[in-house]
N, C-alpha and C. Protein backbone atom coordinates (compact mmCIF):
# COMPACT_ATOMS: atom_id res chain seq x y z
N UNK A 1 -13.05 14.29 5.53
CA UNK A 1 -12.16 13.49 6.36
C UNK A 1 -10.99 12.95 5.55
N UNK A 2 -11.29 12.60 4.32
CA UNK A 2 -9.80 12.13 3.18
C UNK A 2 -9.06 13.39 3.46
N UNK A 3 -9.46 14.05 2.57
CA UNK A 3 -8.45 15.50 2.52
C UNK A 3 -7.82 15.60 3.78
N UNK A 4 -8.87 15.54 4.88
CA UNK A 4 -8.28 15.77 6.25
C UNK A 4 -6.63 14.82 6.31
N UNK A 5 -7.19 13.43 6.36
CA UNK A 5 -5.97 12.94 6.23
C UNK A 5 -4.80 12.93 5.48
N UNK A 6 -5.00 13.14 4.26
CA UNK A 6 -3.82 13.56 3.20
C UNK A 6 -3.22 14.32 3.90
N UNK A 7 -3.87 15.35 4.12
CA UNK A 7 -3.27 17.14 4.40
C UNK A 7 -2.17 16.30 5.74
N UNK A 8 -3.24 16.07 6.82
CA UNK A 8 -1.99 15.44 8.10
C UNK A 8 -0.91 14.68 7.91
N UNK A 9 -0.85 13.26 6.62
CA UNK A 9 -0.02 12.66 6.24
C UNK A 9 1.26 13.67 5.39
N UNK A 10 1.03 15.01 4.63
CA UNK A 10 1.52 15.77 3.71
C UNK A 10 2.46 16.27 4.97
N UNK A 11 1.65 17.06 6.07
CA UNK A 11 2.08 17.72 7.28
C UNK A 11 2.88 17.49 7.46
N UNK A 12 3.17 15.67 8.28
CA UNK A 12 3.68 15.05 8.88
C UNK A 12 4.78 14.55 8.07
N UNK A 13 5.01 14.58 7.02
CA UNK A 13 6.04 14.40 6.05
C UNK A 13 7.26 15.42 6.10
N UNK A 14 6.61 16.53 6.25
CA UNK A 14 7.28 17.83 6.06
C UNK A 14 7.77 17.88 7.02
N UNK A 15 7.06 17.61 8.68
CA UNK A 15 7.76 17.95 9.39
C UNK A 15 8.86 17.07 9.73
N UNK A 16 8.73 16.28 9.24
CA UNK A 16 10.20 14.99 9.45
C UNK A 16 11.08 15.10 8.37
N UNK A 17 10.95 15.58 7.66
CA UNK A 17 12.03 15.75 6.49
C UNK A 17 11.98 14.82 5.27
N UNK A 18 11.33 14.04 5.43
CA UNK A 18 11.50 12.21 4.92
C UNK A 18 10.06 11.42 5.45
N UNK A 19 9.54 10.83 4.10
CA UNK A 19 8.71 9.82 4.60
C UNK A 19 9.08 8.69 5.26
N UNK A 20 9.27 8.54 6.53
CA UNK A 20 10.30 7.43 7.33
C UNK A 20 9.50 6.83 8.48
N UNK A 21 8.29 7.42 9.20
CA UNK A 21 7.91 6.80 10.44
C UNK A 21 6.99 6.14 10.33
N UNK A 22 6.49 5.28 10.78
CA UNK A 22 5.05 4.94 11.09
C UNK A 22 5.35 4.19 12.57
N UNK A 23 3.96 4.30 13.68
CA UNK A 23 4.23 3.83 14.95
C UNK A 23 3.60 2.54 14.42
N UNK A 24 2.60 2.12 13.37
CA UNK A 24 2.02 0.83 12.70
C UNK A 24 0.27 1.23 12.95
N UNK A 25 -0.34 0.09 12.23
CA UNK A 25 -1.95 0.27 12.24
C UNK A 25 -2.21 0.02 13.52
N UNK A 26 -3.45 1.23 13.01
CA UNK A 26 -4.53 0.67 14.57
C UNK A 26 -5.16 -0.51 14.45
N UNK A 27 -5.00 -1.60 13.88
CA UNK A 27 -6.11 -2.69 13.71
C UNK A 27 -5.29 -3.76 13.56
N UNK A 28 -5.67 -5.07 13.85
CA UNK A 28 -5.10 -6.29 13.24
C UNK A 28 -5.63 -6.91 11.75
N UNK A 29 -6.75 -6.34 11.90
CA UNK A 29 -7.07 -6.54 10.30
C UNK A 29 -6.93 -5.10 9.15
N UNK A 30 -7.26 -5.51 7.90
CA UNK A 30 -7.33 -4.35 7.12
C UNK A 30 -8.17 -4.83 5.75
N UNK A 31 -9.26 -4.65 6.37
CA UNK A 31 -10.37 -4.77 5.37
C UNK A 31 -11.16 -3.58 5.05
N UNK A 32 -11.74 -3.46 4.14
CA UNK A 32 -12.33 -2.62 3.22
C UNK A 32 -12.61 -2.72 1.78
N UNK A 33 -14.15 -1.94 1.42
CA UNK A 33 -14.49 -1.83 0.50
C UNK A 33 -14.20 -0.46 -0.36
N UNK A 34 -13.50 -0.76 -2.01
CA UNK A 34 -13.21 1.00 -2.54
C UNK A 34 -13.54 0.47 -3.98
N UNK A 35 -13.08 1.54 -4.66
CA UNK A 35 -12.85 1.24 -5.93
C UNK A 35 -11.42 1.21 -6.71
N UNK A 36 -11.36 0.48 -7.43
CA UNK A 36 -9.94 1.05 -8.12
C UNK A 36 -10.13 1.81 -9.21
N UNK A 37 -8.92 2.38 -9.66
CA UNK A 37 -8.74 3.65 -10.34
C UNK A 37 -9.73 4.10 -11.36
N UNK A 38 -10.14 2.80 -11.79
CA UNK A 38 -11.17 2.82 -13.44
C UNK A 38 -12.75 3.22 -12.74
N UNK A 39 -12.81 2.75 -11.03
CA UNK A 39 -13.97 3.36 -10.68
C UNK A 39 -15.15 1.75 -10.29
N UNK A 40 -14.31 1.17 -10.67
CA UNK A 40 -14.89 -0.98 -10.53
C UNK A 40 -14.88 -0.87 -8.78
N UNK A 41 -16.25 -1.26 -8.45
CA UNK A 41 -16.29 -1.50 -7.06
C UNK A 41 -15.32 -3.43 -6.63
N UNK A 42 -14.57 -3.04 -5.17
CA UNK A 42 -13.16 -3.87 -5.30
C UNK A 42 -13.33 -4.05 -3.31
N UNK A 43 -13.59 -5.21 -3.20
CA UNK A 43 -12.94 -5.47 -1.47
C UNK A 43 -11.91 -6.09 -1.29
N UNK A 44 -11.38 -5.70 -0.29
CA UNK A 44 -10.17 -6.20 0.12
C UNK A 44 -10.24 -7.88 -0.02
N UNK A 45 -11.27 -8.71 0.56
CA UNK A 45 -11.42 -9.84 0.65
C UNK A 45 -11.07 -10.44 -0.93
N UNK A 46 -11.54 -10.03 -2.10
CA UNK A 46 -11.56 -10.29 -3.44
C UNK A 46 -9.92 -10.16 -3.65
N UNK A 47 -9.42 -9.34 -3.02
CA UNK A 47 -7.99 -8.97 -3.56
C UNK A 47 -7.30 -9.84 -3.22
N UNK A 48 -7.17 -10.12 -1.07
CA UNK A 48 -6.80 -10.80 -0.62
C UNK A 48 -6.61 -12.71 -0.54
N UNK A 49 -7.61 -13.01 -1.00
CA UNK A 49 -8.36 -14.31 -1.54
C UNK A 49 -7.26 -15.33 -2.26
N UNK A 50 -6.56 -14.42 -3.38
CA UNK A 50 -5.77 -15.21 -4.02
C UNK A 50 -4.56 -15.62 -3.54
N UNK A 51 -4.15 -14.92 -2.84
CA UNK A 51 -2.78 -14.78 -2.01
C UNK A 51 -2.50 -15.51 -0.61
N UNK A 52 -1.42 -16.22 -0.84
CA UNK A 52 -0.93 -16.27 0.76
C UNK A 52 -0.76 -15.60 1.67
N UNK A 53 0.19 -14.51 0.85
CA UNK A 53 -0.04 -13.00 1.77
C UNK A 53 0.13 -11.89 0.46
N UNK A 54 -0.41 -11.12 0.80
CA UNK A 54 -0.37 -9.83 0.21
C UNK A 54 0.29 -8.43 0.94
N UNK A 55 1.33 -7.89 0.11
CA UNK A 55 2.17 -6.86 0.57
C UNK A 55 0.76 -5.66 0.17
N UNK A 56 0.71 -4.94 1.35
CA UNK A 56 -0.08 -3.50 1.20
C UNK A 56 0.88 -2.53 1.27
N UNK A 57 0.71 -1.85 -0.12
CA UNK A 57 1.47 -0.43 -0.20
C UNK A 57 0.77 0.96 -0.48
N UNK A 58 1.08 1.65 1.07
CA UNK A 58 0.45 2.94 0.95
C UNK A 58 1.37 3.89 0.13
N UNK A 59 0.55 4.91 -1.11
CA UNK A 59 1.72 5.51 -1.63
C UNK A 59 0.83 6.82 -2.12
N UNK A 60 1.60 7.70 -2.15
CA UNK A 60 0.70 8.77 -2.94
C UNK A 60 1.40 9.47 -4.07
N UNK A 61 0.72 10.30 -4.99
CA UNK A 61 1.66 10.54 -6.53
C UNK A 61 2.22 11.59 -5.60
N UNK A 62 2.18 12.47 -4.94
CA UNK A 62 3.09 13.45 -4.58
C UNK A 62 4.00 13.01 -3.83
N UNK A 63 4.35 11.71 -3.06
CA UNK A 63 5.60 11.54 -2.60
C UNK A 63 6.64 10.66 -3.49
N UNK A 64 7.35 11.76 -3.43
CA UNK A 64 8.57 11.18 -4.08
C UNK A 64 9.22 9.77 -3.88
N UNK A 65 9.58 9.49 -2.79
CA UNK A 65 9.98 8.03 -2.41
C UNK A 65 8.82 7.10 -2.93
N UNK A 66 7.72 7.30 -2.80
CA UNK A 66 6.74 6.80 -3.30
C UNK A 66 6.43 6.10 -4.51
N UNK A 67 6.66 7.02 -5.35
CA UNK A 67 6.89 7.11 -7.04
C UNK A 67 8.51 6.51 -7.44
N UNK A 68 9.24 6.88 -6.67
CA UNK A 68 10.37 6.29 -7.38
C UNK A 68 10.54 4.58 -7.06
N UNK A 69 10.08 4.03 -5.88
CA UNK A 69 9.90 2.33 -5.91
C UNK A 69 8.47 1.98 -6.75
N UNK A 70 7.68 2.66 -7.67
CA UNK A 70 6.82 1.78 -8.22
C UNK A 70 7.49 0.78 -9.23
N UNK A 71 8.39 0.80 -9.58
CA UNK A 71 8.94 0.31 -10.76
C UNK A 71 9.83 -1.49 -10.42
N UNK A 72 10.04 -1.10 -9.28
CA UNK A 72 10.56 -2.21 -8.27
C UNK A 72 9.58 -2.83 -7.56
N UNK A 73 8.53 -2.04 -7.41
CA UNK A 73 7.09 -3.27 -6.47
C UNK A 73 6.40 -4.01 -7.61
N UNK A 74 6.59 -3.14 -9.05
CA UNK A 74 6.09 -4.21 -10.29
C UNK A 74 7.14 -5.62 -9.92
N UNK A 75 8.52 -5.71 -10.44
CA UNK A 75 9.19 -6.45 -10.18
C UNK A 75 8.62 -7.49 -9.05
N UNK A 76 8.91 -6.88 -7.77
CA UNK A 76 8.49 -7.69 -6.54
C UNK A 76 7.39 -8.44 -6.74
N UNK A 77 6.32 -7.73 -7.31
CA UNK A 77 4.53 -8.54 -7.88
C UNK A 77 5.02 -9.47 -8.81
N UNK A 78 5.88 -9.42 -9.16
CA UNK A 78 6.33 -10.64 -10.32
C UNK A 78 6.67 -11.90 -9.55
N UNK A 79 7.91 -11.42 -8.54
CA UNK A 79 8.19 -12.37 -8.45
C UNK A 79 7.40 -12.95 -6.90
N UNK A 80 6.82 -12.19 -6.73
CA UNK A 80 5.66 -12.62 -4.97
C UNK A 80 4.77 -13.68 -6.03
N UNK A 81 4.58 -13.58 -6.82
CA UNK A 81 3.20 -14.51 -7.89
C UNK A 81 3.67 -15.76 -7.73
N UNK A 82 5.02 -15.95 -7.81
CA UNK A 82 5.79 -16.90 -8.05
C UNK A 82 5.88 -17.85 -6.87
N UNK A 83 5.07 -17.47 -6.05
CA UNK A 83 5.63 -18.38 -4.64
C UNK A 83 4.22 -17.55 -4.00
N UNK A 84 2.99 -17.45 -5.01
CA UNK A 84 1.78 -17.66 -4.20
C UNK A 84 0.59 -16.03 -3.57
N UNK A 85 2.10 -15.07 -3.63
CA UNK A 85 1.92 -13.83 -2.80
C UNK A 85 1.52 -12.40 -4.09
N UNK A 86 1.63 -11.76 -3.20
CA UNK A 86 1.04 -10.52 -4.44
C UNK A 86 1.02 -8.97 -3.90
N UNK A 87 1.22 -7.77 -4.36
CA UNK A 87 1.27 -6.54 -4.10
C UNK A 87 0.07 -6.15 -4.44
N UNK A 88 -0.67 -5.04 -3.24
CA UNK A 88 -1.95 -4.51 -4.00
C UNK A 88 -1.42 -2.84 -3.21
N UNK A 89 -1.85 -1.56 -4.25
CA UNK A 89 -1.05 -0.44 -3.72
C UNK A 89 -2.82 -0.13 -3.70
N UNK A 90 -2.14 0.83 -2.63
CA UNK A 90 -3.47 2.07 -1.71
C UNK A 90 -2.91 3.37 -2.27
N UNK A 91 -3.78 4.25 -3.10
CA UNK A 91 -3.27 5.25 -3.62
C UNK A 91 -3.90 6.12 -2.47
N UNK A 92 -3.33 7.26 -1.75
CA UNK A 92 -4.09 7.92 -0.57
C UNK A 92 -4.30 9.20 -1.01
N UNK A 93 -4.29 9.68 -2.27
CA UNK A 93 -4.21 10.97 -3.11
C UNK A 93 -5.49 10.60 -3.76
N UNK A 94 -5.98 9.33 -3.72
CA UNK A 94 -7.05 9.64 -5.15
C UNK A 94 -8.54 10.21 -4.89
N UNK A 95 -8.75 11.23 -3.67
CA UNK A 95 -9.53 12.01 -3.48
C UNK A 95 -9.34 13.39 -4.06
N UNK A 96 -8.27 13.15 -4.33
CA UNK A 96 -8.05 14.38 -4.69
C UNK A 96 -7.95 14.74 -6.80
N UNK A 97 -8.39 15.70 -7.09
CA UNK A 97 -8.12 16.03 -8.79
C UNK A 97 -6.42 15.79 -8.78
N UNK A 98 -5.86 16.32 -8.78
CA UNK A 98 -3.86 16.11 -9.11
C UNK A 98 -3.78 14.25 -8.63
N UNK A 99 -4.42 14.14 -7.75
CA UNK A 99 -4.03 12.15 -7.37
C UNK A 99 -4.59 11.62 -8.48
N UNK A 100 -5.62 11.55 -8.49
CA UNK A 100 -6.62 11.24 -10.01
C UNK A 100 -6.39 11.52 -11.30
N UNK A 101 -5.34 12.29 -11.71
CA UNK A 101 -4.85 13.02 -12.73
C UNK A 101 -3.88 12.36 -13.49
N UNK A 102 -2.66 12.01 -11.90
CA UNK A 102 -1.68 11.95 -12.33
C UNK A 102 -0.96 10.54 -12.20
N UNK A 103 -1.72 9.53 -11.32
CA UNK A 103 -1.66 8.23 -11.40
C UNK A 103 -1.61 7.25 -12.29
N UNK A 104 -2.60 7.64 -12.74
CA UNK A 104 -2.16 6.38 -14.13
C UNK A 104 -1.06 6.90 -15.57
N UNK A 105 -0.71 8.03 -15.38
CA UNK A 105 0.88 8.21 -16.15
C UNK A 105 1.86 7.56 -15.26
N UNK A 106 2.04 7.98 -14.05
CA UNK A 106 3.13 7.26 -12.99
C UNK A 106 2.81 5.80 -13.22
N UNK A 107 1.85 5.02 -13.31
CA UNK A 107 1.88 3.67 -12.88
C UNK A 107 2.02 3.29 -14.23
N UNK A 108 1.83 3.88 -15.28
CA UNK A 108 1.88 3.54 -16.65
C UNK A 108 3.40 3.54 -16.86
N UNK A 109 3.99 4.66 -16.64
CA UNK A 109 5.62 4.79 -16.72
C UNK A 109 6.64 3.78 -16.11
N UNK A 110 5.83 3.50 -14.82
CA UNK A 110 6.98 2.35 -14.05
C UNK A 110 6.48 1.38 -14.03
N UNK A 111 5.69 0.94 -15.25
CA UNK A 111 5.11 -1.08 -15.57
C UNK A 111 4.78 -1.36 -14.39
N UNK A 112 3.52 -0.41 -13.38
CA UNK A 112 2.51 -0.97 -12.30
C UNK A 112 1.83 -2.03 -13.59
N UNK A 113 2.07 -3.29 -12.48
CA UNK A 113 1.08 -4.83 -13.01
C UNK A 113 0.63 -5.50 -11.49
N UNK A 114 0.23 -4.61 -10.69
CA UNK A 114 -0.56 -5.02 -9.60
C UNK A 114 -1.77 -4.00 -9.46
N UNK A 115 -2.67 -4.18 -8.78
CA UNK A 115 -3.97 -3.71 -8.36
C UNK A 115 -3.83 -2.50 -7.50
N UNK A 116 -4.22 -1.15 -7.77
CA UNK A 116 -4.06 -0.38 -7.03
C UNK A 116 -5.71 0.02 -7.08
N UNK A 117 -5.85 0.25 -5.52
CA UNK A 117 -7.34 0.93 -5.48
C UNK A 117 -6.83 2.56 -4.58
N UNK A 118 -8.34 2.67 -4.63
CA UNK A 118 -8.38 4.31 -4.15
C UNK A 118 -8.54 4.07 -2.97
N UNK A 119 -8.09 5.16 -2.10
CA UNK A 119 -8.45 5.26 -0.52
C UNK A 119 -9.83 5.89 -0.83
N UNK A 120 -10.40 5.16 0.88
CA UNK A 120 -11.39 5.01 1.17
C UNK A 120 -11.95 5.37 2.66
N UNK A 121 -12.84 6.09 2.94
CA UNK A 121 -13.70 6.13 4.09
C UNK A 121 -13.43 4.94 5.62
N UNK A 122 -13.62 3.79 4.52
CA UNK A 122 -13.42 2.01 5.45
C UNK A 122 -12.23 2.01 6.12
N UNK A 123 -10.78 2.85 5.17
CA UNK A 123 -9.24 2.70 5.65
C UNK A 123 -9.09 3.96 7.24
N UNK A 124 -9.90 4.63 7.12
CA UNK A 124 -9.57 6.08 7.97
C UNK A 124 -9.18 5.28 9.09
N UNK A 125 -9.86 4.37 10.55
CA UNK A 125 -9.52 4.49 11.34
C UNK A 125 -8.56 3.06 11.58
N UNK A 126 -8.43 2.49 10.50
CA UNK A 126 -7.08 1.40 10.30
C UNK A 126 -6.01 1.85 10.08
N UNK A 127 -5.57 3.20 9.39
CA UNK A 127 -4.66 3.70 9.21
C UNK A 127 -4.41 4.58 10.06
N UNK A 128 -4.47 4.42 11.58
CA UNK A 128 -4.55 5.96 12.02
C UNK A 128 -3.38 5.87 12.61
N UNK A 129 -2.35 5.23 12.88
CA UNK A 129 -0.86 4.66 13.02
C UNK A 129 0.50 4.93 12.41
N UNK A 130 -0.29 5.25 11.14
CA UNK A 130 0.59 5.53 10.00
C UNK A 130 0.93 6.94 10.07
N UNK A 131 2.02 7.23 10.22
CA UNK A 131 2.60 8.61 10.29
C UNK A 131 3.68 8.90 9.02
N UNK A 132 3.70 8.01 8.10
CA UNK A 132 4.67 8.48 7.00
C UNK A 132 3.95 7.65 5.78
N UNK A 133 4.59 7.81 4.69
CA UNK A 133 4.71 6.97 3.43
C UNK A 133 5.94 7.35 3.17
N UNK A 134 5.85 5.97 2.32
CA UNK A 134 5.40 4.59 1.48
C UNK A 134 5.18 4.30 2.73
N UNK A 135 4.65 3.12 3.18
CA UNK A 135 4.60 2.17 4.35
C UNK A 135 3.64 0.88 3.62
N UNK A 136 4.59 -0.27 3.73
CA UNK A 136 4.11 -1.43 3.28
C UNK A 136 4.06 -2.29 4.34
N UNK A 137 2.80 -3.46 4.40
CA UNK A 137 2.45 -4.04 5.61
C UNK A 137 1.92 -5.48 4.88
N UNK A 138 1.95 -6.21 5.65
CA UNK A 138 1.24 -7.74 4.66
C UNK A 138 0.39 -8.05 5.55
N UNK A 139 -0.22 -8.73 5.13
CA UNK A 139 -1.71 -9.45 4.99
C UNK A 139 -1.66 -10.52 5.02
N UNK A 140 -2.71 -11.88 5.40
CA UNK A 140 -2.77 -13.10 4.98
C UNK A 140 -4.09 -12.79 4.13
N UNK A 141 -4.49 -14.22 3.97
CA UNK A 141 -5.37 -14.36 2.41
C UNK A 141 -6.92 -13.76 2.98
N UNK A 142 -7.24 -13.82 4.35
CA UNK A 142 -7.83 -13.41 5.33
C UNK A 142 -7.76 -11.97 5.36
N UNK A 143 -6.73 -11.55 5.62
CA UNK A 143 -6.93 -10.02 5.55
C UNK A 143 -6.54 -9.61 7.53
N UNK A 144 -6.04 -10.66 7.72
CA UNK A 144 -5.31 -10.25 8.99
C UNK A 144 -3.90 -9.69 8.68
N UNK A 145 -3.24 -8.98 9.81
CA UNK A 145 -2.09 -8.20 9.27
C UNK A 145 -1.53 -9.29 10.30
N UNK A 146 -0.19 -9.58 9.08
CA UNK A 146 0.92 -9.78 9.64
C UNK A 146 2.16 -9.52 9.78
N UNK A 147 3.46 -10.11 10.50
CA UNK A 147 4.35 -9.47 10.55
C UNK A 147 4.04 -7.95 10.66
N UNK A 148 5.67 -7.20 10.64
CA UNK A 148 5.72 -5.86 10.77
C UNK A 148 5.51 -4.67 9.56
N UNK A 149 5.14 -3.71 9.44
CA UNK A 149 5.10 -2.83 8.17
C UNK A 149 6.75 -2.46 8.25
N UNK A 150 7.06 -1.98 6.88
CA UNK A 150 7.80 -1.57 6.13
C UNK A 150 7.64 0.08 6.19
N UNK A 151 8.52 0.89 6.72
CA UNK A 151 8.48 2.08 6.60
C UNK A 151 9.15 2.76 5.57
N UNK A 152 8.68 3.52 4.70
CA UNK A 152 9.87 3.83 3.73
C UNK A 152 10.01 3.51 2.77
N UNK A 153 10.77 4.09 1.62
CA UNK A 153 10.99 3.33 0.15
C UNK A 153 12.43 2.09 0.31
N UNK A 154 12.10 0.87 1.23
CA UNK A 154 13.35 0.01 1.61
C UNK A 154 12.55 -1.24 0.72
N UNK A 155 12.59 -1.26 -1.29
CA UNK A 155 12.71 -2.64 -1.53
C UNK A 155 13.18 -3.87 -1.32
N UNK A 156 14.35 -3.65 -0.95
CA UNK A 156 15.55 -5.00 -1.00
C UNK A 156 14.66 -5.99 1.24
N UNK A 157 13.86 -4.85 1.27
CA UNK A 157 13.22 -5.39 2.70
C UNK A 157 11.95 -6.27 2.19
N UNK A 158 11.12 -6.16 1.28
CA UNK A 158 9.74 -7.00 1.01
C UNK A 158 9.98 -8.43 0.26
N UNK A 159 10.47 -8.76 -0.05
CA UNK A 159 11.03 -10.15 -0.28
C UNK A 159 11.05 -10.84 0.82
N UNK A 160 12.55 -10.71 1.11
CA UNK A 160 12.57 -11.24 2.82
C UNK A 160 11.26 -11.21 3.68
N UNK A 161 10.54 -10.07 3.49
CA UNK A 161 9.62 -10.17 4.92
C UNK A 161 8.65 -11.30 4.30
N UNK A 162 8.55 -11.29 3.24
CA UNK A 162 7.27 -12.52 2.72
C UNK A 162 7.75 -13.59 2.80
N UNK A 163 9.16 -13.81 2.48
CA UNK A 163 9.45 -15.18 2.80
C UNK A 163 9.38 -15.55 3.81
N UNK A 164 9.88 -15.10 5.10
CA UNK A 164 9.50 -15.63 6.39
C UNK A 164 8.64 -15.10 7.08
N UNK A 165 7.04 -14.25 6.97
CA UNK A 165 5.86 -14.62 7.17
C UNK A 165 5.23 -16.26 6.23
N UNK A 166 5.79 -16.31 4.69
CA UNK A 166 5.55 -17.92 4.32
C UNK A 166 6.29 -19.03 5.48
N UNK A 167 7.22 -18.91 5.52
CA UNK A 167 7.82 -19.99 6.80
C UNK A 167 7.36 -19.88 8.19
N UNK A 168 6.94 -19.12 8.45
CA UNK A 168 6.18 -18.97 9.43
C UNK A 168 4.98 -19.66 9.55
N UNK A 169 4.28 -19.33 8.60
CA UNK A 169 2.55 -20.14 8.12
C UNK A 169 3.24 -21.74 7.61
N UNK A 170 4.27 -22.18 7.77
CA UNK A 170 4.17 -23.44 7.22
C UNK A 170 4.64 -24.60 9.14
């Protein structure tokens, strides 16, 4: 069923030209249990916990748009810390040998200093909305989704959206 989905997310890339759409999640929440990269069992709740809100970024090593904002969502995790919030990335390749391979050179290269775990079984029918990557979506500390996802490699958009989901919660 992973592969299944990669392959449809890969599909669906191709056939749009550009990782650009998503219609959004099927769920209001987005919880789940995975591991991250080193293989450390990791729930969402543990991740989510510290944060006011947490930006979720779906990304995979084969998309390009993908890979080229890791270097800028480090940044963003810097400065989301700073006012409470935090980035955690969903790698959706790491079922695969080449996702597993080639991830921790990419995240090593663009100073990833946030938490990335592996997709998981738990994400399949929360993500079933998602028709492109990157697609970034936030969270409260809860693990309810808020505000709107982020379609696309659009940094200069995740700032703003955290600040006023924070003004919002106040």
């Amino acid at each position: 069923m992973k592969k299944l989905i990669c392959a449809v997310l890969a599909l669906a890339l191709l056939a749009l030209g550009a990782a650009s759409l998503a219609e959004g999640l099927a769920a209001d929440r987005f919880d789940f249990t995975t591991t991250d990269l080193e293989g450390n069992a990791v729930t969402s709740e543990e991740l989510y916990a510290a944060n006011k809100i947490t930006m979720v970024n779906l990304w995979a090593t084969w998309c390009g748009p993908c890979v080229g904002e890791l270097g800028e969502l480090a940044e963003i995790h810097t400065q989301m810390q700073e006012m409470g919030c935090g980035v955690v990335g969903v790698l959706l390749d790491s079922t695969t040998d080449a996702g597993k391979a080639a991830a921790p050179q990419l995240m090593e290269e663009n100073g990833t200093n946030y938490p990335v775990v592996a997709y998981s079984a738990d994400m399949d029918a929360l993500l079933e909305g998602v028709t492109g990557i990157p697609t970034s979506f936030f969270v409260d500390s809860t693990g309810a989704i808020v505000g709107e996802p982020v379609v696309g490699a659009y940094p200069d958009r995740y700032l703003p959206a955290v600040q006023a989901l924070l003004e919002q919660a106040q």
